[in-house]
C-alpha atoms as a PDB file:
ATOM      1  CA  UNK A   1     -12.728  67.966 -60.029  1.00  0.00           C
ATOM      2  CA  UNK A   2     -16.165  67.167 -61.873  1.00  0.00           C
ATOM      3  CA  UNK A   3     -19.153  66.323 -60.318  1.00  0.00           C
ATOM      4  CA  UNK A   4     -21.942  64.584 -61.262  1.00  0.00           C
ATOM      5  CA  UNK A   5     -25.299  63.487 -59.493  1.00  0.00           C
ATOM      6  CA  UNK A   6     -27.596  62.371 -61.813  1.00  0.00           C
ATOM      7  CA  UNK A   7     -28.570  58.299 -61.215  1.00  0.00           C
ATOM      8  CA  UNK A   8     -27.776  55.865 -63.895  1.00  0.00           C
ATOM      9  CA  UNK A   9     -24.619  53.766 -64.781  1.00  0.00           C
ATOM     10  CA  UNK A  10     -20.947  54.332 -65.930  1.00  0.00           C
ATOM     11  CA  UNK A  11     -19.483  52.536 -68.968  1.00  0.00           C
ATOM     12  CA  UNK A  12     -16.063  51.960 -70.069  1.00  0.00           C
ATOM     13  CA  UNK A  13     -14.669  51.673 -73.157  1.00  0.00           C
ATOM     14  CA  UNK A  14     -11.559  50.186 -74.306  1.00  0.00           C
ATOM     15  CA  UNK A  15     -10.798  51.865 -77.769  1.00  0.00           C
ATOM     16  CA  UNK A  16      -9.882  49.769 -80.839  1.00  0.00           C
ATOM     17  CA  UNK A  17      -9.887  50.476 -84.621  1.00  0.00           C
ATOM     18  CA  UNK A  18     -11.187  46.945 -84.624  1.00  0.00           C
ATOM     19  CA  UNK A  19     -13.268  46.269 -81.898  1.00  0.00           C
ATOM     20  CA  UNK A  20     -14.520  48.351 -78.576  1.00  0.00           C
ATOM     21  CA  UNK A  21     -14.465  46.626 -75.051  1.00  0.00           C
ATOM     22  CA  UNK A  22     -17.290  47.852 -73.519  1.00  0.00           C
ATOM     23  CA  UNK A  23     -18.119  47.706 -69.360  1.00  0.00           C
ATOM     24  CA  UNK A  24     -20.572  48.764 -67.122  1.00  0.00           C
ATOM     25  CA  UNK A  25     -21.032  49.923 -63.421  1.00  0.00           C
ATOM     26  CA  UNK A  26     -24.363  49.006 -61.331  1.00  0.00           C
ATOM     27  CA  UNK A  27     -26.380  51.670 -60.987  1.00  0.00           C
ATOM     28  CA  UNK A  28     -24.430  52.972 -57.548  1.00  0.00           C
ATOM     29  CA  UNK A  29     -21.219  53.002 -59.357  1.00  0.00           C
ATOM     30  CA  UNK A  30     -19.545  50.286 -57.024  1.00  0.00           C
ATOM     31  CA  UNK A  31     -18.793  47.620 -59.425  1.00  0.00           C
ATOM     32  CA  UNK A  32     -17.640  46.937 -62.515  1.00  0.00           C
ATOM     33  CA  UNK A  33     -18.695  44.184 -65.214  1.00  0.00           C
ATOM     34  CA  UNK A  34     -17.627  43.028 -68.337  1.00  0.00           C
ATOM     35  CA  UNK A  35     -20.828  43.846 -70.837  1.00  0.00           C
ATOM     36  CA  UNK A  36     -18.985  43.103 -74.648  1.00  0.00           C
ATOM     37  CA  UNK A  37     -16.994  43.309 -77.165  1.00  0.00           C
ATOM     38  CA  UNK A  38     -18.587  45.012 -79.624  1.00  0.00           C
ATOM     39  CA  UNK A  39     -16.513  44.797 -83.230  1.00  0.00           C
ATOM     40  CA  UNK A  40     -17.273  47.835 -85.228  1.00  0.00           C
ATOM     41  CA  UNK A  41     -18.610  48.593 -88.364  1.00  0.00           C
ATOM     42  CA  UNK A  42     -19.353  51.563 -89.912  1.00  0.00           C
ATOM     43  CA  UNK A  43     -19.715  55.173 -88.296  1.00  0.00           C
ATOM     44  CA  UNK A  44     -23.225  55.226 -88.379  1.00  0.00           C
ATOM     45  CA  UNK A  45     -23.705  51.293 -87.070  1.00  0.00           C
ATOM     46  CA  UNK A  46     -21.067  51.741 -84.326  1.00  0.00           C
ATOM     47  CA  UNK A  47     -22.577  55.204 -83.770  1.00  0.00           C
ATOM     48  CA  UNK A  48     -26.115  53.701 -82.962  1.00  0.00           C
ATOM     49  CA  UNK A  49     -24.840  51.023 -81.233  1.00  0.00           C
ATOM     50  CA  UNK A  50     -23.630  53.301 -78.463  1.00  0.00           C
ATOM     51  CA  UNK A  51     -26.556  55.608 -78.684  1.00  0.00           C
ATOM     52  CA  UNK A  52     -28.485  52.099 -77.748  1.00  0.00           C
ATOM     53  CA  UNK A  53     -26.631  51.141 -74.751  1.00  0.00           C
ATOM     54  CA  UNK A  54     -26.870  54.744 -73.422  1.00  0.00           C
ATOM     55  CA  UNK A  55     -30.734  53.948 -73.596  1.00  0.00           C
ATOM     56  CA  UNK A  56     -31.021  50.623 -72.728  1.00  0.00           C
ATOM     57  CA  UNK A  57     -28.803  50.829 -69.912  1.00  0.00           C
ATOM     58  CA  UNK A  58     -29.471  54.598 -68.417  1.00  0.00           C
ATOM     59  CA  UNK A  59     -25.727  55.265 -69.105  1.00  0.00           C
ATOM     60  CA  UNK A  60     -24.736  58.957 -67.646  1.00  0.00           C
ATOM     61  CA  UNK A  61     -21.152  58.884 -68.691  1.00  0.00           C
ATOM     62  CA  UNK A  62     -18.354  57.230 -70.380  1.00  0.00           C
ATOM     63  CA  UNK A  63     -14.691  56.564 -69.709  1.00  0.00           C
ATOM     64  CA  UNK A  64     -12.324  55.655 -72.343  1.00  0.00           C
ATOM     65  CA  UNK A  65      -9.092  54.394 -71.874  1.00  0.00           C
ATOM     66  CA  UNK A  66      -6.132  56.769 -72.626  1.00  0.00           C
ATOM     67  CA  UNK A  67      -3.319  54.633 -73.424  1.00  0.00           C
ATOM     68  CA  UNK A  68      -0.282  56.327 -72.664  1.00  0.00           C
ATOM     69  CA  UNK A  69       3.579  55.302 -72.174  1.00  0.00           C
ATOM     70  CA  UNK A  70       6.021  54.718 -69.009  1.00  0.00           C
ATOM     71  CA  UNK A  71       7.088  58.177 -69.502  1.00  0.00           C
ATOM     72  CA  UNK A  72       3.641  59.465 -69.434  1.00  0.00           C
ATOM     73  CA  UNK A  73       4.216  60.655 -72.742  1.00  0.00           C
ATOM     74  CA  UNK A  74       1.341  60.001 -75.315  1.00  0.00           C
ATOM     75  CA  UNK A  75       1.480  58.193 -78.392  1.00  0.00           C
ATOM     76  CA  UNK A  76      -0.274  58.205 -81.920  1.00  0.00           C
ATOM     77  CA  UNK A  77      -2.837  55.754 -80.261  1.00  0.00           C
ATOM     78  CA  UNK A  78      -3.503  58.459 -77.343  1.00  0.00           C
ATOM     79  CA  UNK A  79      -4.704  60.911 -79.973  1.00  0.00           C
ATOM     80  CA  UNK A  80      -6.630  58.519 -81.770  1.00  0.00           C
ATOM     81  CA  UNK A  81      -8.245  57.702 -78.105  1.00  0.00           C
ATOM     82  CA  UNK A  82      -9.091  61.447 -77.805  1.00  0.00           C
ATOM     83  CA  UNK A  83     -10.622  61.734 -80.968  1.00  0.00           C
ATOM     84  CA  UNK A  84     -12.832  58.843 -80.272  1.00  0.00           C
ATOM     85  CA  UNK A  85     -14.312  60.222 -76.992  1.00  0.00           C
ATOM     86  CA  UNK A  86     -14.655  63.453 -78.492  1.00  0.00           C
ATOM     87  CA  UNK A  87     -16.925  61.697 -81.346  1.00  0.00           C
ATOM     88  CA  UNK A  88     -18.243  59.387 -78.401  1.00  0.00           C
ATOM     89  CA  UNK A  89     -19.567  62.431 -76.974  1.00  0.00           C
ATOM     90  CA  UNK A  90     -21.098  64.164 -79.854  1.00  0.00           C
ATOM     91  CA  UNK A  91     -22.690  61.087 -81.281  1.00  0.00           C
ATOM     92  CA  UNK A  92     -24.256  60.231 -77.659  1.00  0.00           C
ATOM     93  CA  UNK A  93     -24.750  63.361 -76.405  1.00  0.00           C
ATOM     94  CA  UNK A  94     -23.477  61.754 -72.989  1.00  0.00           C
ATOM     95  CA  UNK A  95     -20.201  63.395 -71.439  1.00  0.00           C
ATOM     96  CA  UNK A  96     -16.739  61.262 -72.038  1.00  0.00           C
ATOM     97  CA  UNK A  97     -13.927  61.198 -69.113  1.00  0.00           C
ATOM     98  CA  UNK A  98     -10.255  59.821 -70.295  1.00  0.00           C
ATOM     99  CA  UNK A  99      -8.922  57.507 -67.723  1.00  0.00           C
ATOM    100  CA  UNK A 100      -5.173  56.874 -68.049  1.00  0.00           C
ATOM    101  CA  UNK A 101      -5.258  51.981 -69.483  1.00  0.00           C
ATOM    102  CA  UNK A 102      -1.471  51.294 -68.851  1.00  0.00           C
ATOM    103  CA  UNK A 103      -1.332  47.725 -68.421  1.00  0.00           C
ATOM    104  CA  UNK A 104      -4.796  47.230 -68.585  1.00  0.00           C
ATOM    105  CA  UNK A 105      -4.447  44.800 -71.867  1.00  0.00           C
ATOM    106  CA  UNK A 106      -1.689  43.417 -70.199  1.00  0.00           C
ATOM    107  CA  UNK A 107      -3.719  42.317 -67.254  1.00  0.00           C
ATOM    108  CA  UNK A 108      -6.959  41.325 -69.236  1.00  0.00           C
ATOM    109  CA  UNK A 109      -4.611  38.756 -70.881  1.00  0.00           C
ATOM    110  CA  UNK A 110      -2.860  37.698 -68.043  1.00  0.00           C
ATOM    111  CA  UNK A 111      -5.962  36.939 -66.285  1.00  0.00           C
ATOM    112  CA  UNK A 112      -7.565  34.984 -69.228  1.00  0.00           C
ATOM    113  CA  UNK A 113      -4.615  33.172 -69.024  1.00  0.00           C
ATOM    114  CA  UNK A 114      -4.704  32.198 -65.439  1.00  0.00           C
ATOM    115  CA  UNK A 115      -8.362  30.910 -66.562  1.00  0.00           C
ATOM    116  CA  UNK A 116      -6.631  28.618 -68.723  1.00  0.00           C
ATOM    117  CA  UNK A 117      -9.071  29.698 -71.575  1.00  0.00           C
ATOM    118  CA  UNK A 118      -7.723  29.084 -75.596  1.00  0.00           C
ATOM    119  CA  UNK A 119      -6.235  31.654 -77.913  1.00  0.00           C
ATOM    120  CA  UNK A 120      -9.927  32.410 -79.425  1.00  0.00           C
ATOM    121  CA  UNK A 121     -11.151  32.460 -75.878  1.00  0.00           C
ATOM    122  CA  UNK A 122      -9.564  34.859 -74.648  1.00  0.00           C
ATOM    123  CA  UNK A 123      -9.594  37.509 -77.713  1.00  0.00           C
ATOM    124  CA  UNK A 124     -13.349  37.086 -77.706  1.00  0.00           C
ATOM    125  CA  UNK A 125     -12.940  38.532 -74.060  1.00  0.00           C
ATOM    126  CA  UNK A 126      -9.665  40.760 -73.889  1.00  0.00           C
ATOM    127  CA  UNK A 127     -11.658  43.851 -74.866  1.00  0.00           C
ATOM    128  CA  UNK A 128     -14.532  43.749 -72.861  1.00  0.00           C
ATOM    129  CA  UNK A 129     -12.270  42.974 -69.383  1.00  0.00           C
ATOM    130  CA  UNK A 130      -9.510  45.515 -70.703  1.00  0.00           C
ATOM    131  CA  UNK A 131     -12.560  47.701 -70.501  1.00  0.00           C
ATOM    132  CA  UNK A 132     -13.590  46.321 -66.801  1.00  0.00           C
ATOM    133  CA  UNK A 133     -10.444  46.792 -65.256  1.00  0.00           C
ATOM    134  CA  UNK A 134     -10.437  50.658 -66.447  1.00  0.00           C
ATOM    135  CA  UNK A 135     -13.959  51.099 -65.459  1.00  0.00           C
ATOM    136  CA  UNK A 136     -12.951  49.565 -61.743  1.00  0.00           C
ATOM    137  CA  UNK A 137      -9.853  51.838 -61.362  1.00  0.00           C
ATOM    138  CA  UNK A 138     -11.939  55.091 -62.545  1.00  0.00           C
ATOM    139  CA  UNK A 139     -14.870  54.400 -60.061  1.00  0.00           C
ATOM    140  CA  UNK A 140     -12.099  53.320 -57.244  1.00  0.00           C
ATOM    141  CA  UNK A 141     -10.502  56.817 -57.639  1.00  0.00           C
ATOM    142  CA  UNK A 142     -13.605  58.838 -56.745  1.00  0.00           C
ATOM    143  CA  UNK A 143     -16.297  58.136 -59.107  1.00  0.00           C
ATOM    144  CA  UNK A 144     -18.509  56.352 -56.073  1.00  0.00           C
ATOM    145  CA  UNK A 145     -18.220  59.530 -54.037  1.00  0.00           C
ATOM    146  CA  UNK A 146     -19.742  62.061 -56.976  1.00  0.00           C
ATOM    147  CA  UNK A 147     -16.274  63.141 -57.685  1.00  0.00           C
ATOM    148  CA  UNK A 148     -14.607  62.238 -60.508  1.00  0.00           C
ATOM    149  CA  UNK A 149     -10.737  62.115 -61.210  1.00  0.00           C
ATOM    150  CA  UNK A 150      -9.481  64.519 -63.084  1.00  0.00           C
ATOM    151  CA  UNK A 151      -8.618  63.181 -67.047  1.00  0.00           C
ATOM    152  CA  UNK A 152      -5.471  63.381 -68.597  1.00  0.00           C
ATOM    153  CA  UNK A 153      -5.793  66.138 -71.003  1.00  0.00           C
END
């Protein structure tokens, strides 16, 4: 297990080639919010981007979503998730955690639906809650405590 004491907040990220759901804890790691959906651009504008929330909201770590199959098995989209928080790392300078997504999608949309929200609705917020929901299960496994779970890889 991984420890970590320093003060400041969590973020989650739900990869995308398209866009990147994006989530934050409170500063004592207890709760989860929806922050955006941030739709990407170029390396160097997406890299800044994240280099800007680390600062502007004392982010001390990242999780990113490792989407995997039933089986466990990974997929062509699991390595293209690893590669990501590898470059999330390097371009931040902030450490990255994997945190296993299945269903996560799933649930975002099933919510939005239960919110009776339209088709542009709820891709406008799919991302960003995908991203919420695997922030909440990562801090619900240990993160609160100073202990994180151990990643996938």
């Amino acid at each position: 297990m991984t420890t970590f004491r320093s003060p400041g907040r969590v973020a989650g990220l739900d990869y995308g080639t398209v866009r990147i759901g994006i989530a934050i804890s409170d500063p004592g790691r207890t709760i989860a919010s929806p922050y955006e959906t941030y739709t990407r651009n170029d390396q160097a504008t997406d890299a800044e981007r994240l280099r800007h929330l680390v600062q502007e909201e004392q982010i001390v770590r990242f999780v990113v979503g490792l989407p995997v199959h039933m089986s466990g098995q990974e997929s062509q989209k699991s390595q293209e998730s690893r590669a990501f928080a590898r470059w999330v790392e390097e371009v931040t300078g902030v450490p990255v955690d994997l945190y296993d997504e299945r269903y996560t999608t799933r649930q975002a949309e099933e919510l939005l639906q239960d919110a009776q929200l339209t088709s542009q609705q709820r891709r406008r917020r799919r991302d960003m809650l995908a991203a919420q929901l695997i922030l909440t299960a990562y801090l619900e496994s240990g993160a609160q405590d100073s202990s994180l779970p151990e990643s996938l890889d």
